[in-house]
Protein backbone atom coordinates (compact mmCIF):
# COMPACT_ATOMS: atom_id res chain seq x y z
CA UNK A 1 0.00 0.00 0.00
CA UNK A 2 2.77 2.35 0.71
CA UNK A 3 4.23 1.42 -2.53
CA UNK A 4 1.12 2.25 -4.79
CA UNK A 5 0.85 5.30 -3.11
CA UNK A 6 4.12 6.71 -3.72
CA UNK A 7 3.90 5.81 -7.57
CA UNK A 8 0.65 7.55 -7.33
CA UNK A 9 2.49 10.27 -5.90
CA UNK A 10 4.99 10.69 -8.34
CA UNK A 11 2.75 9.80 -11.53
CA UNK A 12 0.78 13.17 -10.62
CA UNK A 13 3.97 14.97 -10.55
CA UNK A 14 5.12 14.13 -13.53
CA UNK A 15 1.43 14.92 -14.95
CA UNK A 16 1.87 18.61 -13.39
CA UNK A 17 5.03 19.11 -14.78
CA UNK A 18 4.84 18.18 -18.13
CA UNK A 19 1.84 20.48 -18.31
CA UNK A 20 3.50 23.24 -16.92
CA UNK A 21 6.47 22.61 -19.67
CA UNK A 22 3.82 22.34 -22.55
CA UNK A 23 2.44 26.35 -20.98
CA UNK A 24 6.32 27.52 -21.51
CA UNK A 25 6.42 26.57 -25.13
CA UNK A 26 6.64 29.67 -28.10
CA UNK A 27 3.31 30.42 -29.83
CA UNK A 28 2.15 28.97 -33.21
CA UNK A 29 3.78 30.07 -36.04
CA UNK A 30 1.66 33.06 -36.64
CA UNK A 31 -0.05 33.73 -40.00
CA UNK A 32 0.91 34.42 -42.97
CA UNK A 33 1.12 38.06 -43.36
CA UNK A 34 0.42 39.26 -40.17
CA UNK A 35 2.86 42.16 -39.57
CA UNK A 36 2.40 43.62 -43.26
CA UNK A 37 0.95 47.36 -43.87
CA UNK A 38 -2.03 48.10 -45.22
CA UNK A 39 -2.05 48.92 -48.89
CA UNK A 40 -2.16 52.31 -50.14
CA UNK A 41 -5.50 53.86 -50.73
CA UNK A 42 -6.17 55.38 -54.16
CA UNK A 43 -7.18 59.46 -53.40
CA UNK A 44 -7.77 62.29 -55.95
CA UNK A 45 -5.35 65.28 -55.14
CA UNK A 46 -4.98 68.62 -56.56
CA UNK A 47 -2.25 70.56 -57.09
CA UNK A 48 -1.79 74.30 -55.42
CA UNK A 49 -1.15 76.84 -58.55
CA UNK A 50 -0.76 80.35 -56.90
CA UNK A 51 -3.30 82.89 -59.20
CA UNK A 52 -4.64 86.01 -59.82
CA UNK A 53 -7.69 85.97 -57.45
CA UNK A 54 -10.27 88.95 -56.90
CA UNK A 55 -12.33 88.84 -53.46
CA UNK A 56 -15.52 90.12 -53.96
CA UNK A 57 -18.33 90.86 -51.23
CA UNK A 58 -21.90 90.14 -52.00
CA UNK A 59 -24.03 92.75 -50.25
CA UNK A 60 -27.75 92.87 -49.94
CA UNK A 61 -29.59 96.31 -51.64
CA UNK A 62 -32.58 97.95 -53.55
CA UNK A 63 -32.74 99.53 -56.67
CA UNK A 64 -34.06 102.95 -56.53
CA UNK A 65 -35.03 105.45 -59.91
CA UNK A 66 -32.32 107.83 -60.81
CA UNK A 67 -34.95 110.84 -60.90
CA UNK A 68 -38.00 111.08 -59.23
CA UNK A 69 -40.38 113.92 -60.09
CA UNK A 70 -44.08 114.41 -58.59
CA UNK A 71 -46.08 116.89 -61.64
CA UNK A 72 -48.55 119.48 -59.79
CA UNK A 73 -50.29 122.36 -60.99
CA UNK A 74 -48.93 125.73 -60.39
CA UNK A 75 -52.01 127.53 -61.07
CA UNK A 76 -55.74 126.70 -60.39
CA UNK A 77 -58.42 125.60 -62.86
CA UNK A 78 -60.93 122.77 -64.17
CA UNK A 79 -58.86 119.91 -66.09
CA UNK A 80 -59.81 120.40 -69.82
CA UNK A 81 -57.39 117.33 -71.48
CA UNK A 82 -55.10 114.76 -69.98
CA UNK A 83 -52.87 113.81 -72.45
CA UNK A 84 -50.67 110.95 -71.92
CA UNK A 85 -50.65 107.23 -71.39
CA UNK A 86 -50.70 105.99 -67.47
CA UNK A 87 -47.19 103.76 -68.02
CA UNK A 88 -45.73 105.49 -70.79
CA UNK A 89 -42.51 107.13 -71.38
CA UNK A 90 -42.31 111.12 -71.90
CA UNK A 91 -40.20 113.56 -72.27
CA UNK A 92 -38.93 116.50 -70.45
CA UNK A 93 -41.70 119.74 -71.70
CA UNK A 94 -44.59 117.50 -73.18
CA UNK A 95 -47.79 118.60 -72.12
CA UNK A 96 -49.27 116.30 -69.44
CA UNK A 97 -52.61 118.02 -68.73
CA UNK A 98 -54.47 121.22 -69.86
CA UNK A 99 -56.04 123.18 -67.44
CA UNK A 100 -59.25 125.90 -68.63
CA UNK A 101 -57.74 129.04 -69.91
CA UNK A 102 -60.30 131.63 -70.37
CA UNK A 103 -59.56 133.70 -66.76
CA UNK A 104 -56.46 133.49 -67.39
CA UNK A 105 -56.33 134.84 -70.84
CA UNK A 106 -59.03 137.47 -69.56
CA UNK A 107 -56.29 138.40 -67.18
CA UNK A 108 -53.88 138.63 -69.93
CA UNK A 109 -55.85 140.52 -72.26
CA UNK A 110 -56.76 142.90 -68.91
CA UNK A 111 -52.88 143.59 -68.25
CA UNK A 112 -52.21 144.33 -71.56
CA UNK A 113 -54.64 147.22 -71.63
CA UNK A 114 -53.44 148.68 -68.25
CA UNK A 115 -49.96 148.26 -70.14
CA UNK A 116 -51.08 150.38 -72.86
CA UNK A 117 -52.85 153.17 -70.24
CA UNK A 118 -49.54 153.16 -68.66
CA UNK A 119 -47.86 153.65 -72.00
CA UNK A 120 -49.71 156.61 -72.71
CA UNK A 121 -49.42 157.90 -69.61
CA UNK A 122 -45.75 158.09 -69.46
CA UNK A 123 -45.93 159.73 -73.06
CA UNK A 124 -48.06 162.92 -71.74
CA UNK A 125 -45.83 162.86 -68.91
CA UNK A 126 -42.88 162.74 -70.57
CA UNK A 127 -43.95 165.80 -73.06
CA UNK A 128 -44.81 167.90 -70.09
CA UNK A 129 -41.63 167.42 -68.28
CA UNK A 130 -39.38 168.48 -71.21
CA UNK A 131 -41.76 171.17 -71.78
CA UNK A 132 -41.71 172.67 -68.24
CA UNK A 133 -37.81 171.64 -68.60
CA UNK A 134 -37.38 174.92 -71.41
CA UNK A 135 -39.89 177.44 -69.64
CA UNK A 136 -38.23 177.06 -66.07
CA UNK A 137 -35.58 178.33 -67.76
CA UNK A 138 -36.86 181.61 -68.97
CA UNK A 139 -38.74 182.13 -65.38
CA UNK A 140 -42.51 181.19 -67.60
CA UNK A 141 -42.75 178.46 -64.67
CA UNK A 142 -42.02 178.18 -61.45
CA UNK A 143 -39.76 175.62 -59.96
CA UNK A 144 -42.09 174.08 -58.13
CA UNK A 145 -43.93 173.40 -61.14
CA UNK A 146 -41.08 172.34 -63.17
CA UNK A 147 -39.90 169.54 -60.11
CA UNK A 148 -43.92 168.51 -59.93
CA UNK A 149 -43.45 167.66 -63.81
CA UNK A 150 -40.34 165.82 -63.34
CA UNK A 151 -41.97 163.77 -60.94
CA UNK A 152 -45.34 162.62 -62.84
CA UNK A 153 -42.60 161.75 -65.37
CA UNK A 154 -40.74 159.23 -63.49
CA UNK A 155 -43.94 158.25 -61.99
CA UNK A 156 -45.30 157.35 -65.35
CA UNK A 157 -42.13 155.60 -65.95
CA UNK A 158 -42.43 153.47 -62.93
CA UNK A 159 -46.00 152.79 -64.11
CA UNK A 160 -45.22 151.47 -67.58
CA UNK A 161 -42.73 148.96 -65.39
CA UNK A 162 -45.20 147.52 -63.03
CA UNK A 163 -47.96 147.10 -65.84
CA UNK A 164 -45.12 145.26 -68.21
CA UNK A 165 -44.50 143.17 -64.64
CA UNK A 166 -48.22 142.53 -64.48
CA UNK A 167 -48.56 141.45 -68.28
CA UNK A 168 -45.18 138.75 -67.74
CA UNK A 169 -47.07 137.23 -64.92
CA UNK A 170 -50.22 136.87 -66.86
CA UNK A 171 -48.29 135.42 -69.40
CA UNK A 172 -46.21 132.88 -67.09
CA UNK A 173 -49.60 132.27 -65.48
CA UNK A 174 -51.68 131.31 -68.54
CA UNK A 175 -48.43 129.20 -69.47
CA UNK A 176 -49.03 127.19 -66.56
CA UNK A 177 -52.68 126.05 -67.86
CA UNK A 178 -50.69 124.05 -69.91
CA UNK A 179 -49.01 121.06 -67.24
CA UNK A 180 -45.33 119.92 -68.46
CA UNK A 181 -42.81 117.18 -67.53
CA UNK A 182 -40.63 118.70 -65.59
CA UNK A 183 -37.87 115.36 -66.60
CA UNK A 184 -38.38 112.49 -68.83
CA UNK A 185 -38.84 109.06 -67.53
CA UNK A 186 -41.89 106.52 -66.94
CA UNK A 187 -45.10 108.24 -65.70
CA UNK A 188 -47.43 106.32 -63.65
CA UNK A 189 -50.95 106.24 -62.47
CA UNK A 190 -53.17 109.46 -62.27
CA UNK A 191 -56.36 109.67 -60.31
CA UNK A 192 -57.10 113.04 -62.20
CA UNK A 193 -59.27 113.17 -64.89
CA UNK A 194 -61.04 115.70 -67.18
CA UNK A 195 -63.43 117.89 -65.31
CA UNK A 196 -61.34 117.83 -62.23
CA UNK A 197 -60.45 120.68 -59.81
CA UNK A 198 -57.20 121.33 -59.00
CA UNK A 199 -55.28 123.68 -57.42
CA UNK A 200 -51.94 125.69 -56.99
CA UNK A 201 -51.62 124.66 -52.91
CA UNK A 202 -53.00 120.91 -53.30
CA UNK A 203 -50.37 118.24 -51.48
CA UNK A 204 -51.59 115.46 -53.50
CA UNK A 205 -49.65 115.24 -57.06
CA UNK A 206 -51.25 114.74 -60.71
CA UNK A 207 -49.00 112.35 -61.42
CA UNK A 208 -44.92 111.07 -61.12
CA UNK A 209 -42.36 110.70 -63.09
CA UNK A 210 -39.35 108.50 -63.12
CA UNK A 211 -36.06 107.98 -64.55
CA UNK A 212 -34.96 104.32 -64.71
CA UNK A 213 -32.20 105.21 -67.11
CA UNK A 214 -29.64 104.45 -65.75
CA UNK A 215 -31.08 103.20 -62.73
CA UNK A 216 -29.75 103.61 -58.68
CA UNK A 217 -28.32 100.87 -56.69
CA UNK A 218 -28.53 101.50 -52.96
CA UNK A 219 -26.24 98.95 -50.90
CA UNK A 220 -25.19 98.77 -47.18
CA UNK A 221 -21.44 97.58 -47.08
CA UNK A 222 -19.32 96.62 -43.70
CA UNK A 223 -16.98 99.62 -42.58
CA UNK A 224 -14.79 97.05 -42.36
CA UNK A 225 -14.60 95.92 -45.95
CA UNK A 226 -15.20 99.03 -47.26
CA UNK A 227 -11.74 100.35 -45.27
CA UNK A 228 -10.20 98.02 -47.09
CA UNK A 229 -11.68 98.02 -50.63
CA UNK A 230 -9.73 101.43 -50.09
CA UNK A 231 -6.48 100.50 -49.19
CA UNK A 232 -6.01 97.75 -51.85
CA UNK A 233 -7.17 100.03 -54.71
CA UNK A 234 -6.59 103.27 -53.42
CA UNK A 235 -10.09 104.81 -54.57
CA UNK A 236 -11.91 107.37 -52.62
CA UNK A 237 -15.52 107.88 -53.48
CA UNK A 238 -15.72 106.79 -57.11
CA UNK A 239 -13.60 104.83 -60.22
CA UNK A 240 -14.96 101.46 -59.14
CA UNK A 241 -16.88 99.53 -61.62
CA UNK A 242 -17.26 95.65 -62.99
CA UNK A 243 -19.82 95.59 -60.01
CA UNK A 244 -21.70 92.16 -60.71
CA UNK A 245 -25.32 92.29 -59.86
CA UNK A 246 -28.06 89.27 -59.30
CA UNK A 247 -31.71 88.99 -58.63
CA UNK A 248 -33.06 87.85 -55.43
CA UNK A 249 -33.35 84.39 -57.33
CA UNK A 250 -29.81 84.48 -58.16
CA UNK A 251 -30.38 85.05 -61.78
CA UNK A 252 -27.58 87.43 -62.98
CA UNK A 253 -27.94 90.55 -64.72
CA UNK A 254 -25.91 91.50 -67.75
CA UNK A 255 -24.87 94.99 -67.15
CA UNK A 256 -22.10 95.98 -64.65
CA UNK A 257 -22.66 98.51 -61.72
CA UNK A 258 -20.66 101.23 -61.08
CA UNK A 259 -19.77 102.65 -57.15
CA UNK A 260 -20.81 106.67 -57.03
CA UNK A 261 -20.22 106.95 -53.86
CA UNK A 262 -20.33 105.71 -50.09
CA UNK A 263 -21.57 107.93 -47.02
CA UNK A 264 -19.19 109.90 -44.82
CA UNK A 265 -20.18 108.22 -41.45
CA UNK A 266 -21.08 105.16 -39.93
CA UNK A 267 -24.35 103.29 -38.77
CA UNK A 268 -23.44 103.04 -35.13
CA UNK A 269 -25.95 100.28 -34.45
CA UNK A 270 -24.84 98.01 -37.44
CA UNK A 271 -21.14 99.17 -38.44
CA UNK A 272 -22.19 99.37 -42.13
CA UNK A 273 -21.68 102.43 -44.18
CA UNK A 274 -24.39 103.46 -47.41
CA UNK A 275 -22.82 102.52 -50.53
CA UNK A 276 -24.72 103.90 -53.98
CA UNK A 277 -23.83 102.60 -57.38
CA UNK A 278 -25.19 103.44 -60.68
CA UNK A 279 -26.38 100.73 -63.71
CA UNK A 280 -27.02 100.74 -67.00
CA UNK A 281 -31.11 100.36 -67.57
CA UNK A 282 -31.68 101.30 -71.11
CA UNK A 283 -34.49 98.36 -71.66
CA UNK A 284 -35.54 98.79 -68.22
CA UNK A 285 -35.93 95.72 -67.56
CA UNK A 286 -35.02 96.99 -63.96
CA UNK A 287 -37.34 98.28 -62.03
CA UNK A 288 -37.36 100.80 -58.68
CA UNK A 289 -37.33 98.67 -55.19
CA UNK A 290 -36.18 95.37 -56.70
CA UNK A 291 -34.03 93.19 -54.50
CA UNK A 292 -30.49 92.98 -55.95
CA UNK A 293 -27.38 91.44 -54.48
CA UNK A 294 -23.83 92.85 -55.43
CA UNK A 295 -20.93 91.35 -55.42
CA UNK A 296 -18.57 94.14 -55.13
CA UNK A 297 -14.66 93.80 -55.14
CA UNK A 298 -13.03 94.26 -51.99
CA UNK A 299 -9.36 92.76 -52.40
CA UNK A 300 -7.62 91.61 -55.27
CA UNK A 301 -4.72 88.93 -54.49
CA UNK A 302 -1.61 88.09 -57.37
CA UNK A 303 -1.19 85.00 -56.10
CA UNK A 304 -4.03 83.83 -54.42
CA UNK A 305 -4.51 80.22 -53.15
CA UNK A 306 -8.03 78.12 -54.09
CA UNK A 307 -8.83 74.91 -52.99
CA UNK A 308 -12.09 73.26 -53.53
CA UNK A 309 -14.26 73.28 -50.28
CA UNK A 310 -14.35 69.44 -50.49
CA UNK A 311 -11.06 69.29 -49.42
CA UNK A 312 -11.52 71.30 -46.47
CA UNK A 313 -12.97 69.68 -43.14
CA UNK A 314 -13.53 71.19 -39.50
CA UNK A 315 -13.39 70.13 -35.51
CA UNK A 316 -15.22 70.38 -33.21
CA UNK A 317 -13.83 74.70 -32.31
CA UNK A 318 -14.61 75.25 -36.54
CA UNK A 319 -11.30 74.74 -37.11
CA UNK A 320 -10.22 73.85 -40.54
CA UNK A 321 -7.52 71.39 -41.70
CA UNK A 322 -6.79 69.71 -45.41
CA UNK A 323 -4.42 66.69 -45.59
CA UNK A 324 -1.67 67.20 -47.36
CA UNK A 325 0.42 64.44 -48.99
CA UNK A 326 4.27 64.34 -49.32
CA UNK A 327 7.15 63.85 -51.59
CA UNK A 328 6.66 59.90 -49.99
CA UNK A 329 2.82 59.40 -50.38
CA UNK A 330 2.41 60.05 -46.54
CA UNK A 331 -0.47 61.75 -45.60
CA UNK A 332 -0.24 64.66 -42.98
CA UNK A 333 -2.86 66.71 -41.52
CA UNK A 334 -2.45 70.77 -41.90
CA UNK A 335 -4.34 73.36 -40.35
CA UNK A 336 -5.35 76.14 -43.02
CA UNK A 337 -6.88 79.33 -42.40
CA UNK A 338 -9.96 80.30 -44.58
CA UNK A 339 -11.34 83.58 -45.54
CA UNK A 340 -13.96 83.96 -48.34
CA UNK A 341 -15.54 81.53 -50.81
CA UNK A 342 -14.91 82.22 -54.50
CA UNK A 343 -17.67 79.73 -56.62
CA UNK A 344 -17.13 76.75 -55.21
CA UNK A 345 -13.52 77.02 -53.76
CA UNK A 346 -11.95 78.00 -50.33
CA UNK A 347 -9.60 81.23 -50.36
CA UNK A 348 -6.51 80.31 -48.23
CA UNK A 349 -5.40 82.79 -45.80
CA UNK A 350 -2.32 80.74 -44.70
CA UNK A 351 -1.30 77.05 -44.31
CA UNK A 352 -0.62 76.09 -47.64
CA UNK A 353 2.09 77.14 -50.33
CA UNK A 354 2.44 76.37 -54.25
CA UNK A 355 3.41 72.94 -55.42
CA UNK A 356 1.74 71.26 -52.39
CA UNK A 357 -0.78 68.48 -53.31
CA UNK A 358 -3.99 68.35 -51.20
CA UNK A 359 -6.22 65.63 -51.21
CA UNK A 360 -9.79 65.81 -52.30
CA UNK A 361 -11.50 62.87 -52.82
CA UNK A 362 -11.35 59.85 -50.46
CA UNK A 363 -10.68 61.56 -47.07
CA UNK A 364 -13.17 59.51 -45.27
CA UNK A 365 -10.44 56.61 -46.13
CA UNK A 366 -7.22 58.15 -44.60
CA UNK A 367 -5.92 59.48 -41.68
CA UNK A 368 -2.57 61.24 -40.44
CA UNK A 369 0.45 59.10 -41.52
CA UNK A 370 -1.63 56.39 -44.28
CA UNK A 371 0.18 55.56 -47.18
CA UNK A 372 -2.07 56.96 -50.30
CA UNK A 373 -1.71 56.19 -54.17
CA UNK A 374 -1.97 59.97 -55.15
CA UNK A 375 -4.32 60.64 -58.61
CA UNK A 376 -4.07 64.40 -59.32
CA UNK A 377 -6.57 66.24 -61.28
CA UNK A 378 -6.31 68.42 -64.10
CA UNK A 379 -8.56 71.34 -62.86
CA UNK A 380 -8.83 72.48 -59.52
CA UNK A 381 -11.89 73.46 -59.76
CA UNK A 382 -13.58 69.91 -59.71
């Protein structure tokens, strides 16, 4: 019994120990492949080309007429004629409305006679004075007479002035029967017709006028830009133009806006300054109060950097960051600083410089150090 114990004994050691051996044996051969690299991952790149770039801003306005003129009788009367088409274009002088003329060519006719009164007057007065002038001299007169003389003489003179004065303002008045354009442009709706009364004091008008030739564009710019529109091109108030202009749709319009001029101060409460610009209208196809975005040129750059904005990502602070890959087909991440969007590119500030090859397509496949099979595009612009 001792015996088959101790073999027992020692049987379990031996069991023990060659398990413990069979634990301090090397792995498996491991498989095949195991420690090689990922392949490459196709990407599209592009290549930076440093260009001529100009930054434009695109600022909200209204388009307002050139000339606005509101036609009102100067005199009073009955409406006898209207004499244009609501809608139409005139001219500067055609006859809008005519007013009834028969007081006022009564008037006319009534200082023309006091004109002729005066006239003859001045005549008898004027006889008498050079008449008393001679018999002063050989004492026939006295001198009282003689100065009395002198005076009905300049009297009458005075006379035949006022009654000429009288007949001009009968004249100017009776002119006035007839209503004129005072500018040429569209006229619009009247609410006067024939047999109205109007008047010389009345605050509402006949009708008004506009000029949509050319044709005011009303803009508020930044201070901000507009400082600096400034300093790159050096212009004051005017010698800007190549302004592009869009409807509120986004359709754009053919002609090109040109800057007249920008107010001297600020808006305190929104940091924009007035900015007016002038376009071409000769169809008028433009209209007064229209929506119209601008974009107007703010900087222009020699060598400016462009990027498509696919290529550009953010974090989670709106930071931006391209990857860039090297002369070895490594990809690295770069930060890049952004400014303005020209189409549908990226203006780089900073963080990139020409020759570098930024990767556009396939950066949901790649991170900082893959290895990336490079396929660079023609045009940057795709």
């Amino acid at each position: 019994m001792g015996d088959g114990k101790a073999f027992s004994k020692q049987w379990l050691t031996a069991v023990v120990a060659a398990i413990a051996l069979a634990g301090c044996q090397p792995d498996a051969t491991p498989q095949a492949g195991g420690d090689s690299a990922p392949p490459p991952v196709a990407v599209d790149v592009v290549t930076i080309t440093p260009q001529p770039v100009d930054v434009t801003s695109t600022l909200p306005g209204r388009t307002s007429a050139y000339r606005i003129a509101e036609v009102r009788p100067q005199v009073s009367g009955i409406v006898t004629k209207r004499l244009f088409v609501e809608g139409s274009q005139v001219k500067k002088g055609d006859v809008l409305f005519e007013l009834d003329a028969s007081t006022y060519q009564a008037a006319l006719a009534s200082a023309k006679a006091s004109l002729a009164r005066s006239e003859a007057s001045l005549v008898q007065a004027q006889f008498q004075a050079k008449r008393y002038s001679e018999l002063v001299k050989k004492n026939s007169v006295s001198q009282q007479d003689y100065e009395d003389a002198q005076a009905s003489y300049k009297q009458a003179l005075a006379s035949v002035e006022e009654a000429k004065a009288n007949v001009h303002s009968a004249e100017i008045n009776l002119a006035y029967t007839k209503i004129t354009a005072p500018i040429s442009g569209r006229i619009g709706r009247t609410l006067i017709t024939e047999g109205a009364l109007v008047t010389a004091n009345q605050t509402n008008a006949l009708a008004t006028i506009q000029q949509l030739d050319p044709l005011y564009v009303d803009l508020s710019q930044p201070s901000s830009e507009l400082l600096k529109l400034r300093q790159a091109t050096g212009i004051k108030n005017t010698e800007l133009s190549g302004i592009k202009l869009f409807l509120d749709d986004g359709t754009p319009i053919d002609q090109r806006a040109t800057l007249q001029f920008a107010e001297v101060s600020v808006n305190e409460n929104t940091g924009t300054v007035n900015v007016r610009a002038t376009v071409d209208n000769a169809d008028q196809f433009l209209l007064p109060g229209l929506y119209i975005r601008a974009a107007v040129p703010t900087e222009h750059r020699e060598d400016g950097i462009l990027i498509p904005q696919a290529a550009v990502t953010r974090n989670a602070r709106g930071e931006a960051s391209v990857f860039v890959v090297d002369a070895d087909n490594k990809v690295e991440s770069r930060m890049v600083e952004t400014s303005n969007t020209i189409g549908n590119q990226w203006l780089i500030d900073s963080g990139l410089k020409a020759g570098e090859k930024v990767v556009v397509n396939g950066i949901q496949k790649i991170r900082p150090g893959s290895s990336v099979t490079p396929q660079v595009l023609e045009d940057s612009k795709e």
